[in-house]
Protein backbone atom coordinates (compact mmCIF):
# COMPACT_ATOMS: atom_id res chain seq x y z
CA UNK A 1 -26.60 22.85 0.33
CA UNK A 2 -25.59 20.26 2.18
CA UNK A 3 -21.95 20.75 2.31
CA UNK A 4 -22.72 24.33 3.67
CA UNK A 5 -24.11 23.59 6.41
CA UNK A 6 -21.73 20.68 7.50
CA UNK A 7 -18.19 21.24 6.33
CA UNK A 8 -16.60 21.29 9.20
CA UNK A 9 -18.14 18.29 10.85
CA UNK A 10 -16.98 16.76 7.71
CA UNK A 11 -13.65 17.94 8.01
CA UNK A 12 -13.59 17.23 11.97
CA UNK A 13 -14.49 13.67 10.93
CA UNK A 14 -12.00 13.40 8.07
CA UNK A 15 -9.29 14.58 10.56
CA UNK A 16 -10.63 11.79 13.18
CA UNK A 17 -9.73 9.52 10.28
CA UNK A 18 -6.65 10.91 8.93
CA UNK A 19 -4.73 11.29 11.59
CA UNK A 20 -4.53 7.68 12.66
CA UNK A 21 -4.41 6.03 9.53
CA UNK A 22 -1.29 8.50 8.76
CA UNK A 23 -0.01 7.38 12.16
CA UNK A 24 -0.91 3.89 10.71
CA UNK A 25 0.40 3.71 7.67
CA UNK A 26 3.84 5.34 8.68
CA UNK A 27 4.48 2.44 11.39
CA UNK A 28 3.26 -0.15 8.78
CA UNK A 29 5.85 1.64 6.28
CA UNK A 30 8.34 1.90 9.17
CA UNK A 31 7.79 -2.15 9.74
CA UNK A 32 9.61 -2.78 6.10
CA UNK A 33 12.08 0.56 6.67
CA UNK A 34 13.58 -1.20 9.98
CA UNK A 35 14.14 -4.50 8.09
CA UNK A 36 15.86 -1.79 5.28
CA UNK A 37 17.78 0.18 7.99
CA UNK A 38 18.90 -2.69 10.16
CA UNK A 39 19.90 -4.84 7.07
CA UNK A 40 22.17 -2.11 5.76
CA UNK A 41 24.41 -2.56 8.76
CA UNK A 42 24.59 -6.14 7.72
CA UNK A 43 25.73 -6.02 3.84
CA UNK A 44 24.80 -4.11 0.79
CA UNK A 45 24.04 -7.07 -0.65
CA UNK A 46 20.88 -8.31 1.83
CA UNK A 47 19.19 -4.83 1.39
CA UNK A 48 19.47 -6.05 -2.27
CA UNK A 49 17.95 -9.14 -2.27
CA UNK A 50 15.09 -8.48 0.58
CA UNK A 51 14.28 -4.97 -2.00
CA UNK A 52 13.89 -7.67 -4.88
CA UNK A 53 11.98 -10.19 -2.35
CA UNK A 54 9.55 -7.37 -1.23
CA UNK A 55 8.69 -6.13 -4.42
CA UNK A 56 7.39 -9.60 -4.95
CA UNK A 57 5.70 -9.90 -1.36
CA UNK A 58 3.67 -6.62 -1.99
CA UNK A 59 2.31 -8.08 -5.70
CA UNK A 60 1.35 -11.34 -3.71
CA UNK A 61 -0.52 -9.33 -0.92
CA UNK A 62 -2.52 -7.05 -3.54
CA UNK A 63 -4.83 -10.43 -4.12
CA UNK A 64 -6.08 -9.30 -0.67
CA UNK A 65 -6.66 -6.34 -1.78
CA UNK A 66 -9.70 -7.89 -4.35
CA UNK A 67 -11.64 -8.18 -1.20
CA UNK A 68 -10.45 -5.51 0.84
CA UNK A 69 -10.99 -2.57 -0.91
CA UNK A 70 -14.59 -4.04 -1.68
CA UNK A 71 -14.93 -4.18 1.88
CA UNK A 72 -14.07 -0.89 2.66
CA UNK A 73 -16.13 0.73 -0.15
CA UNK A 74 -19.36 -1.38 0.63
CA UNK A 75 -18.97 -0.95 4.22
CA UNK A 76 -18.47 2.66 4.28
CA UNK A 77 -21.86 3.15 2.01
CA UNK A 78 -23.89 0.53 3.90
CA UNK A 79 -22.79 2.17 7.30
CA UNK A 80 -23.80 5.70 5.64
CA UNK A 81 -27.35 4.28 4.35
CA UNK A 82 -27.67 2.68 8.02
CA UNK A 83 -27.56 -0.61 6.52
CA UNK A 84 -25.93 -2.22 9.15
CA UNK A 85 -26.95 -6.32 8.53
CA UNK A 86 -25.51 -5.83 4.95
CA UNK A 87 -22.61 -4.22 6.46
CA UNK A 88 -22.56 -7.17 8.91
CA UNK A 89 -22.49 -9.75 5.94
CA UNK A 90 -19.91 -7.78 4.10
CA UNK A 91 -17.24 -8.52 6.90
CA UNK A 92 -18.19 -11.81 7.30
CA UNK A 93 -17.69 -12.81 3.49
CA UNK A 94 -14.84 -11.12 3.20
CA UNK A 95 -12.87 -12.62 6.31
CA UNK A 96 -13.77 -16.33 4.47
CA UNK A 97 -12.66 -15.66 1.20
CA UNK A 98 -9.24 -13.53 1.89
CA UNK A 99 -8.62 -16.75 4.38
CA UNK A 100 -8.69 -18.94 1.70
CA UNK A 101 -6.49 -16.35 -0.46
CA UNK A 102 -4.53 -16.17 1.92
CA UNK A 103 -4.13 -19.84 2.77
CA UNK A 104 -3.30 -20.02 -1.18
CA UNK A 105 -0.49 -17.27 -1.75
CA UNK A 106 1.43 -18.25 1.19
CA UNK A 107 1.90 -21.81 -0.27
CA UNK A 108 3.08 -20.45 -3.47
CA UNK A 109 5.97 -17.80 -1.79
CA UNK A 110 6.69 -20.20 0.12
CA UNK A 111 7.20 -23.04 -1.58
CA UNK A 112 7.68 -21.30 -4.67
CA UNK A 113 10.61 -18.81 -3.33
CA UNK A 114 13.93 -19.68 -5.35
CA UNK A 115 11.62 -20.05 -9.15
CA UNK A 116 10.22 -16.78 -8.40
CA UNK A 117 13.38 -15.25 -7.46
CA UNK A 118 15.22 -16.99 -10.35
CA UNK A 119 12.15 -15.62 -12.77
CA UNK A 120 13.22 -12.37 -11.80
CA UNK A 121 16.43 -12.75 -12.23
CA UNK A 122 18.13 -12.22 -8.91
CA UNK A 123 22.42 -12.63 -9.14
CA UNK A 124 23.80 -15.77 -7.33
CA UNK A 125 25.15 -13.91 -5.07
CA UNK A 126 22.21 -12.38 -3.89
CA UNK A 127 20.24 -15.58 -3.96
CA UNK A 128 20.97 -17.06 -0.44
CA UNK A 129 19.38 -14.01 1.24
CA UNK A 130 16.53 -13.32 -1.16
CA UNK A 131 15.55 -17.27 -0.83
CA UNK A 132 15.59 -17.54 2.66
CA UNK A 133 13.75 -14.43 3.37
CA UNK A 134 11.02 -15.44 1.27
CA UNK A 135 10.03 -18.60 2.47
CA UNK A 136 9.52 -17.14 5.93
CA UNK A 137 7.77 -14.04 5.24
CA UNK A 138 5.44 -15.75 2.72
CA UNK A 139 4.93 -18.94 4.25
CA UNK A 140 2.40 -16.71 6.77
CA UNK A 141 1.20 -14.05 4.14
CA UNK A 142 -2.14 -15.14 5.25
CA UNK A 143 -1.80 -12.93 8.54
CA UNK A 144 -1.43 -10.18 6.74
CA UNK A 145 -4.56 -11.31 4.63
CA UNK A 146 -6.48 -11.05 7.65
CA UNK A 147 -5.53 -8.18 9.47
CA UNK A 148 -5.77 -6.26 6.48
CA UNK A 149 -9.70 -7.08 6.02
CA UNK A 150 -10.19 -6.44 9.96
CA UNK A 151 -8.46 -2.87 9.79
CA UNK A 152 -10.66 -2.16 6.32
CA UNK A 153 -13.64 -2.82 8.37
CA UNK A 154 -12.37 -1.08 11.57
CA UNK A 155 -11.55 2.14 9.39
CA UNK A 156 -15.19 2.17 7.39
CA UNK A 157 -16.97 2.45 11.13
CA UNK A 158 -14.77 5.49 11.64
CA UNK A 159 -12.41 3.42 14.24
CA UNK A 160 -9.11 3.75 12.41
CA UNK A 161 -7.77 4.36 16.20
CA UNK A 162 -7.36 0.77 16.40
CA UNK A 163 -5.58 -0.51 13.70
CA UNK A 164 -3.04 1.86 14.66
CA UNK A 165 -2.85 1.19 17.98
CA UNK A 166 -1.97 -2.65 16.90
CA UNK A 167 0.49 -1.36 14.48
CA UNK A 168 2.52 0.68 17.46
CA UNK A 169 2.75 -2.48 18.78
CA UNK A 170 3.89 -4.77 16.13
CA UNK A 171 6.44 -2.12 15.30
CA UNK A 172 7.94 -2.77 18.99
CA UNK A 173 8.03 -6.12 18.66
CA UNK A 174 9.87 -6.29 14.96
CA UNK A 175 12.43 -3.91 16.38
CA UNK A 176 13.11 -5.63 19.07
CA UNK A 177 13.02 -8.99 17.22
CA UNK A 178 15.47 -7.56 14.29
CA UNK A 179 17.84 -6.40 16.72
CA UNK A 180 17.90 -9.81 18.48
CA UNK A 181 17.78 -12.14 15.92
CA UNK A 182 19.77 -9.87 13.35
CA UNK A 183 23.05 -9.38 15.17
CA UNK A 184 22.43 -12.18 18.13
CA UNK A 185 21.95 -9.44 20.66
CA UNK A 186 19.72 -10.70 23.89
CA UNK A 187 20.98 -14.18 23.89
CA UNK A 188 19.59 -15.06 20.61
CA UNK A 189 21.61 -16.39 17.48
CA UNK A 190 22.57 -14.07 14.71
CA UNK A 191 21.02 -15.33 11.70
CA UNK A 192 20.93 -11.51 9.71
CA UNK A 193 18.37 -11.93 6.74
CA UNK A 194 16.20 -15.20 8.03
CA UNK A 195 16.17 -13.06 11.48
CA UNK A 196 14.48 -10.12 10.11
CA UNK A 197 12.27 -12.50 8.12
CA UNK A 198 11.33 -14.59 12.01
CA UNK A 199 10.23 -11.43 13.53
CA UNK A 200 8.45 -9.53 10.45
CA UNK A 201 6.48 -12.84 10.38
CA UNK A 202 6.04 -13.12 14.37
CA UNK A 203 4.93 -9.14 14.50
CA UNK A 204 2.13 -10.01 11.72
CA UNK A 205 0.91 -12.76 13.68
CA UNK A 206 0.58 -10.87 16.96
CA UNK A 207 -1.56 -7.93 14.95
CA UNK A 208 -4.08 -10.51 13.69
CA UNK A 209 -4.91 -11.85 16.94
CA UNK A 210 -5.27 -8.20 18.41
CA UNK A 211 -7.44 -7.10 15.39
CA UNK A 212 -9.73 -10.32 16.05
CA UNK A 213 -10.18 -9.50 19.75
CA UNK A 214 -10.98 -5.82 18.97
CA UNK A 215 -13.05 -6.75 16.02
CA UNK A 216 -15.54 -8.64 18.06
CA UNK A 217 -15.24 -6.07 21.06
CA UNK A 218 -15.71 -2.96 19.75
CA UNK A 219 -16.91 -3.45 16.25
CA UNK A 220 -19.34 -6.71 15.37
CA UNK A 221 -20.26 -8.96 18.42
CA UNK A 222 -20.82 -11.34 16.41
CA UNK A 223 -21.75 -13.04 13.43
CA UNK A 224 -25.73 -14.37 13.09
CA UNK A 225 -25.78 -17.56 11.04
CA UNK A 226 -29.38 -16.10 10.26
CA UNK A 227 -27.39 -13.12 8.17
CA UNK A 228 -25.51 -16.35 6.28
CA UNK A 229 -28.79 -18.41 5.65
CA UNK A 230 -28.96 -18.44 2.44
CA UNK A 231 -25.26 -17.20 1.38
CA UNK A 232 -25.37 -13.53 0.59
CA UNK A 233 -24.38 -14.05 -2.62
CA UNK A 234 -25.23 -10.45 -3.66
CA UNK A 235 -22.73 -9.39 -1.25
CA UNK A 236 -20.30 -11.23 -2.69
CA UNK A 237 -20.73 -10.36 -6.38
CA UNK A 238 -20.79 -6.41 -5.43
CA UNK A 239 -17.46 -7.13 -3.21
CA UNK A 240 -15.92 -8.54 -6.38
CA UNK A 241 -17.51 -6.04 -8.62
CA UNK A 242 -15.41 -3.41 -6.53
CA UNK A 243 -12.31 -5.34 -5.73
CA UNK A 244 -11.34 -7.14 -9.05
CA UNK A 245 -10.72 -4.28 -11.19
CA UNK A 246 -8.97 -2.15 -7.89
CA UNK A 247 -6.86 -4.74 -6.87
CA UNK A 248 -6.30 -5.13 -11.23
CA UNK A 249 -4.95 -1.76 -11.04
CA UNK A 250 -2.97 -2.19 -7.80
CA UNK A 251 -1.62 -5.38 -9.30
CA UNK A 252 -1.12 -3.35 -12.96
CA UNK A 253 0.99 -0.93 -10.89
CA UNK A 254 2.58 -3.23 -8.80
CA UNK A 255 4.14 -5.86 -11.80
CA UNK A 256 4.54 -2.99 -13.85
CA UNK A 257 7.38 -2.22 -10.98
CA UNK A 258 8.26 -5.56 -10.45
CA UNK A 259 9.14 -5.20 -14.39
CA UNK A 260 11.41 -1.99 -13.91
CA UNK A 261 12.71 -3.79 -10.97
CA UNK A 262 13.94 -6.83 -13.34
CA UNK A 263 15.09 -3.50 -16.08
CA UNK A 264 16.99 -2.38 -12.44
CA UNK A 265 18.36 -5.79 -11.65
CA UNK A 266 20.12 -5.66 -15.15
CA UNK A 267 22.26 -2.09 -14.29
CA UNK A 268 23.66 -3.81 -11.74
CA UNK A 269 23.86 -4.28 -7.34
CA UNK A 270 24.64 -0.54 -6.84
CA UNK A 271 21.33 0.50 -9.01
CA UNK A 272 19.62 -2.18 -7.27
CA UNK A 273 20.44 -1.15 -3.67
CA UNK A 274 19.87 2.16 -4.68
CA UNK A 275 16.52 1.73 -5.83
CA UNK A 276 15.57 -0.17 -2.61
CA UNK A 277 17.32 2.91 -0.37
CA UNK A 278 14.94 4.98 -2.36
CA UNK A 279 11.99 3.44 -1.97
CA UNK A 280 12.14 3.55 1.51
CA UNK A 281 12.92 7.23 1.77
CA UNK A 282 10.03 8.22 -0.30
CA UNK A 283 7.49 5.90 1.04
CA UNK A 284 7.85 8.74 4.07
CA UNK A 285 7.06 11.61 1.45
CA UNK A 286 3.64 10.20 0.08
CA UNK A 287 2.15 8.87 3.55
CA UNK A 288 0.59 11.89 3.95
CA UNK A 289 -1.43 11.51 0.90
CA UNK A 290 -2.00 7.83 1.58
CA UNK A 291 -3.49 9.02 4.85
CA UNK A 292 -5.64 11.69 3.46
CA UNK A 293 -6.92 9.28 0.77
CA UNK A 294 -8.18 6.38 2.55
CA UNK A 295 -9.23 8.97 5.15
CA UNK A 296 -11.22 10.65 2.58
CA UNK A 297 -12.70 7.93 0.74
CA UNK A 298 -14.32 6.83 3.91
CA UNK A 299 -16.14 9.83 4.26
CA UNK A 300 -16.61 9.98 0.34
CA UNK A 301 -18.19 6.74 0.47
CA UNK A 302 -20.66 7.77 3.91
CA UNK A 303 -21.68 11.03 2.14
CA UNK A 304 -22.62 8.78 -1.08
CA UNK A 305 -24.78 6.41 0.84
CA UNK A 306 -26.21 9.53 2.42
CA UNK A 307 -26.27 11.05 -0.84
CA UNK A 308 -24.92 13.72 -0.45
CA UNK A 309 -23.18 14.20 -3.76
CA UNK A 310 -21.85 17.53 -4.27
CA UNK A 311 -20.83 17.42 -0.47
CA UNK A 312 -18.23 14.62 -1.29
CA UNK A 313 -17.61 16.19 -4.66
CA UNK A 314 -16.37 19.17 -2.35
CA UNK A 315 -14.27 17.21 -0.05
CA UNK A 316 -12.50 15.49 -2.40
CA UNK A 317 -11.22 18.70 -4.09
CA UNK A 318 -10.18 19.39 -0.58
CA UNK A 319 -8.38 16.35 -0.14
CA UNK A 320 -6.67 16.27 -3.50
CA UNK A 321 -5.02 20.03 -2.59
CA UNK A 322 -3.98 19.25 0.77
CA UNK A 323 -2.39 16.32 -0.50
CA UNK A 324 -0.58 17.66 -3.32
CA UNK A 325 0.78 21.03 -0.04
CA UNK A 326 2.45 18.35 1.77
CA UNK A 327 4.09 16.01 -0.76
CA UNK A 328 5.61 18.49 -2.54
CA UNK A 329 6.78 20.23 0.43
CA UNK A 330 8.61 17.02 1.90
CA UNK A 331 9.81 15.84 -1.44
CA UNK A 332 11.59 19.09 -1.37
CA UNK A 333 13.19 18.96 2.25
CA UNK A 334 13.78 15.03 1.57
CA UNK A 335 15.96 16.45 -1.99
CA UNK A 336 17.96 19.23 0.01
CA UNK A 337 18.68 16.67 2.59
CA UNK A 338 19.24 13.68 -0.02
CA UNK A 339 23.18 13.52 0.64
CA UNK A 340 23.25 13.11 4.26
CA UNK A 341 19.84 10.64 4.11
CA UNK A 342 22.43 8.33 2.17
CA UNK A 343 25.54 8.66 3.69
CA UNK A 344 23.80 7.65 7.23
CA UNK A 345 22.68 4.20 5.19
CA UNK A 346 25.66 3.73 3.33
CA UNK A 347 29.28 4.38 2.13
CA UNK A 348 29.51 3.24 -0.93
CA UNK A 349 29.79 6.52 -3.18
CA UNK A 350 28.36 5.85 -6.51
CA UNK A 351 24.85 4.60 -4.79
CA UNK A 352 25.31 8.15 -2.21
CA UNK A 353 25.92 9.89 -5.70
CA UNK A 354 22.62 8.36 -7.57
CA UNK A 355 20.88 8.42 -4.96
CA UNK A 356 20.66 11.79 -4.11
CA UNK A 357 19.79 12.97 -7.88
CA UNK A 358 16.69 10.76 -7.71
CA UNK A 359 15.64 12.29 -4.84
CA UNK A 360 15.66 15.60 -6.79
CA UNK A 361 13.80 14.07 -9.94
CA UNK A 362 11.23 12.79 -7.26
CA UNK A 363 10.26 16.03 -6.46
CA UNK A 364 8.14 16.35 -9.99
CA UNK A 365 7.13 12.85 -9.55
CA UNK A 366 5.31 13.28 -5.99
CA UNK A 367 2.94 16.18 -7.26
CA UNK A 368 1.88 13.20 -9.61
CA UNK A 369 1.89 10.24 -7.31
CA UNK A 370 -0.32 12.63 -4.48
CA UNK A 371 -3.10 13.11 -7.41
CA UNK A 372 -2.93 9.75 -7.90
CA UNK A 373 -3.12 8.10 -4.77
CA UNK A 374 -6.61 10.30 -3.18
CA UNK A 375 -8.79 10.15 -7.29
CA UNK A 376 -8.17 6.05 -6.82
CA UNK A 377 -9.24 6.30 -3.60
CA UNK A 378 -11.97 8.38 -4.41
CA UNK A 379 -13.14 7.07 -7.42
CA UNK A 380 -13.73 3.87 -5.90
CA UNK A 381 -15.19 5.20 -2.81
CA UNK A 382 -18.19 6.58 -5.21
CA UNK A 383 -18.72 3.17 -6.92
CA UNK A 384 -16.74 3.99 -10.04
CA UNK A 385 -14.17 1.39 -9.64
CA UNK A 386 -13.48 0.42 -13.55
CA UNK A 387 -12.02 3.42 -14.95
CA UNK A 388 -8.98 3.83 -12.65
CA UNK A 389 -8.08 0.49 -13.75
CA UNK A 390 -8.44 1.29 -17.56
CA UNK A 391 -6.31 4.52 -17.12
CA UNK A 392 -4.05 2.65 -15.10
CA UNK A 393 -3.24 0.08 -17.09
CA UNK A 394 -2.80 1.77 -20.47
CA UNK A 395 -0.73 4.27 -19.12
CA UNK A 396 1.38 2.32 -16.46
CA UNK A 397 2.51 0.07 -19.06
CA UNK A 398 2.89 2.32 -22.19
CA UNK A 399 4.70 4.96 -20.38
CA UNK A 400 6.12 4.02 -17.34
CA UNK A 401 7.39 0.30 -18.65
CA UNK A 402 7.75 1.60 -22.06
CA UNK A 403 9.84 4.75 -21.42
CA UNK A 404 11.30 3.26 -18.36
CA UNK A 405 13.40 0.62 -21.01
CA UNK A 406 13.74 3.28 -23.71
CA UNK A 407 15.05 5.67 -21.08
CA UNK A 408 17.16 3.13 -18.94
CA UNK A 409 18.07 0.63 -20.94
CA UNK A 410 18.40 1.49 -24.85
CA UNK A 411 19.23 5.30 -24.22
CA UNK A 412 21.64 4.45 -21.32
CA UNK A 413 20.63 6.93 -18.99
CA UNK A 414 20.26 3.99 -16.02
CA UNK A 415 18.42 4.65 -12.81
CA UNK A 416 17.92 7.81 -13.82
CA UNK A 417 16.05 7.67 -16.77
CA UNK A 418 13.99 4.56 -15.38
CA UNK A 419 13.16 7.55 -13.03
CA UNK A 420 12.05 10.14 -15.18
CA UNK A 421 9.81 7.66 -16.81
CA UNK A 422 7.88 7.19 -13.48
CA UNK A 423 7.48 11.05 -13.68
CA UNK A 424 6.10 11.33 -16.60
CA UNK A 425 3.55 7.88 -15.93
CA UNK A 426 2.35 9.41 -12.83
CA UNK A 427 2.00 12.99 -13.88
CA UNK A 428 -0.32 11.67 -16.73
CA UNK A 429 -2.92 9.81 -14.85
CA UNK A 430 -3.05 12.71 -12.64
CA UNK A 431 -4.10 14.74 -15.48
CA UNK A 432 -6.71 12.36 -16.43
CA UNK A 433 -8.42 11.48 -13.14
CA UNK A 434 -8.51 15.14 -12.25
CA UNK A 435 -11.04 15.39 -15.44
CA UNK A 436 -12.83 12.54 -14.46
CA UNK A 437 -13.38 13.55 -11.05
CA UNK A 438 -14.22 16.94 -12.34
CA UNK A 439 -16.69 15.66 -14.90
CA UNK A 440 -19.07 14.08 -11.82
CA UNK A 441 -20.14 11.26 -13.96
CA UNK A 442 -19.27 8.88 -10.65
CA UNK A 443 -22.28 10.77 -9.33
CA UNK A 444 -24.16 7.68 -10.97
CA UNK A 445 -21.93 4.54 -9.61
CA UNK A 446 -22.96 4.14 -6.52
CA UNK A 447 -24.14 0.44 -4.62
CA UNK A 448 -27.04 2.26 -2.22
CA UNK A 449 -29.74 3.51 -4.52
């Protein structure tokens, strides 16, 4: 009944949400596609190393994502239920702990830079660029710790408007800086890979002090000691409750890649350059769906903590086929237009030539990915956080890993058949959460009772 008589408010206020997250996330994305683009004008080689180094940045930053996606889940429900002190204490806890997390990891890639890079292998050659880049960018991981639990909590009170707005400008500023520091242009010295690393690192630092004046402007005025007094510790165990076995998928997924990447790193600089090129031409086919699902889990998780169950039910059918419209239709264009994508970031021939059949084997693998990316989302919107990490683990490593080494590696089909194996790994958890979200049993999962 419910969903009758309000589906297109709901839709009006998924859109509100959508539309700047999307604008969001493709600025974020476009952050680590200028260092990409900018880079290739400097050597093959540095687009290598900083694809090998960012692989390993991402893993690092999905321990913030233990208390993040907690964050956004509780706070979305609490703000639906009208809870607004728990919602209060939520934010609070989490800004404290993903400090400290954040505090922690950027000691370790920093300091830790050439034994991680040597643990995964990374050519001599490449070393020098990979190193250098690493200890810069992760010596201040822990702004991106922070401004990643502000914009959670922005996007749960339906003002995802902001988080994008800092993102436009952060994107200025690390173009800017990259072209500066990159080729010397402005005055400044050319120091190519450690430049792109100074202003990545300078842009993330700017967003978290914008997201902390906003925060406490337009979102929480402040934060009572009274709400502290004694620590919520139930706040605390439900964030964790949520955010360990999310961020253990995210992290599942994420060293599961960092595992193909070391299975890459072994056919060689032209696979691995071509893998990196890749990456950052897709990321521009799923953001769509990214957008949609974070979008949609926000609303998700309002209409549970209104219960309003079949109503989210509803919308996240919705979500999943818009989704799945627009990947596959920009896979596609991206495919036909593979060729000339590649030849504008390269001219070496052999990673033009591999390159552009990927793109065409993506196209099966997107349909997957789309599915994917809104029944996490979803899932743990509702409360029912544990079974996307059980699916995703099992199958991530028995399918994607394990075909990706029988494909690539013992059957010699390279790239390629690393590829296919990520079709087949996504394309199967699709199948699966489909029937779980179909089967409603998340009806039961949920933190406001």
């Amino acid at each position: 009944m419910d969903v009758i008589q309000e589906p297109r408010s709901i839709r009006k206020n998924l859109a509100r949400l959508a539309v700047p997250i999307f604008i969001e996330t493709l600025l974020i994305m476009m952050l680590g596609a200028v260092d990409t683009v900018m880079l290739s004008q400097y050597s093959d080689n540095s687009v290598a190393a900083v694809g090998v180094v960012n692989q390993l940045i991402m893993f690092a930053f999905l321990i913030f994502e233990v208390i993040n996606i907690g964050t956004s889940v509780l706070c979305s429900q609490y703000l639906g239920a009208r809870m607004h002190k728990n919602m209060v204490q939520v934010v609070g806890v989490s800004l404290i702990l993903n400090l400290a997390f954040g505090l922690f990891v950027s000691a370790i890639l920093h300091y830790g830079a050439t034994f991680l890079l040597s643990m995964m292998g990374l050519r001599s050659e490449l070393m020098e660029y990979g190193v250098s880049y690493m200890e810069i960018v992760g010596a201040f991981a822990f702004f991106q710790a922070i401004s990643l639990t502000i914009s959670a909590s922005l996007r749960s009170a339906n003002k995802a408007v902001y988080p994008m707005m800092v993102t436009v400008v952060v994107n200025i500023l690390n173009i800017i800086g990259n072209y500066s520091l990159i080729f010397g242009k402005f005055g400044m010295p050319a120091l190519g890979v450690e430049g792109a690393a100074i202003s990545t690192a300078f842009a993330r630092g700017v967003s978290m002090v914008i997201l902390f004046v906003i925060l406490f402007r337009k979102h929480i005025p402040r934060f009572p000691l009274s709400y502290f007094r004694p620590f919520p510790f139930v706040e605390l165990k439900n964030l964790l409750k949520i955010g360990v076995p999310s961020a253990g998928e995210n992290m599942s997924y994420s060293f599961s890649q960092v595992v193909l990447t070391y299975f890459i790193n072994m056919l060689g600089n032209e696979a691995l350059a071509t893998r990196t090129y890749v990456v950052n031409i897709v990321m521009f086919v799923y953001l769509f769906a990214i957008a949609m699902a974070q979008g949609g889990a926000i609303c998700i998780g309002h209409l549970v903590g209104e219960r309003k169950l079949h109503a989210a039910y509803l919308l996240g059918k919705y979500v999943m086929r818009i989704s799945i419209l627009v990947s596959l239709v920009l896979s596609c264009i991206w495919a036909l237009m593979g060729h000339t994508l590649f030849s504008w970031l390269t001219d070496n021939p052999e990673i033009i030539r591999l390159g552009t059949i990927i793109l065409f084997i993506d196209v099966i693998l997107e349909v997957g990915r789309a599915i994917n990316i809104y029944a996490t989302n979803a899932l743990r919107a509702t409360g029912d956080v544990n079974y996307p990490f059980y699916v995703g683990f099992v199958v991530q490593w028995s399918v994607a890993v394990g075909c990706g080494f029988l494909f690539g590696i013992h059957w010699g089909w390279g790239l390629v058949g690393i590829w296919c194996a990520f079709v087949l790994d996504e394309n199967l958890r699709g199948i699966i959460f489909v029937q779980r979200w179909n089967s409603l049993k998340w009806t039961k999962k949920g933190f406001v009772k």
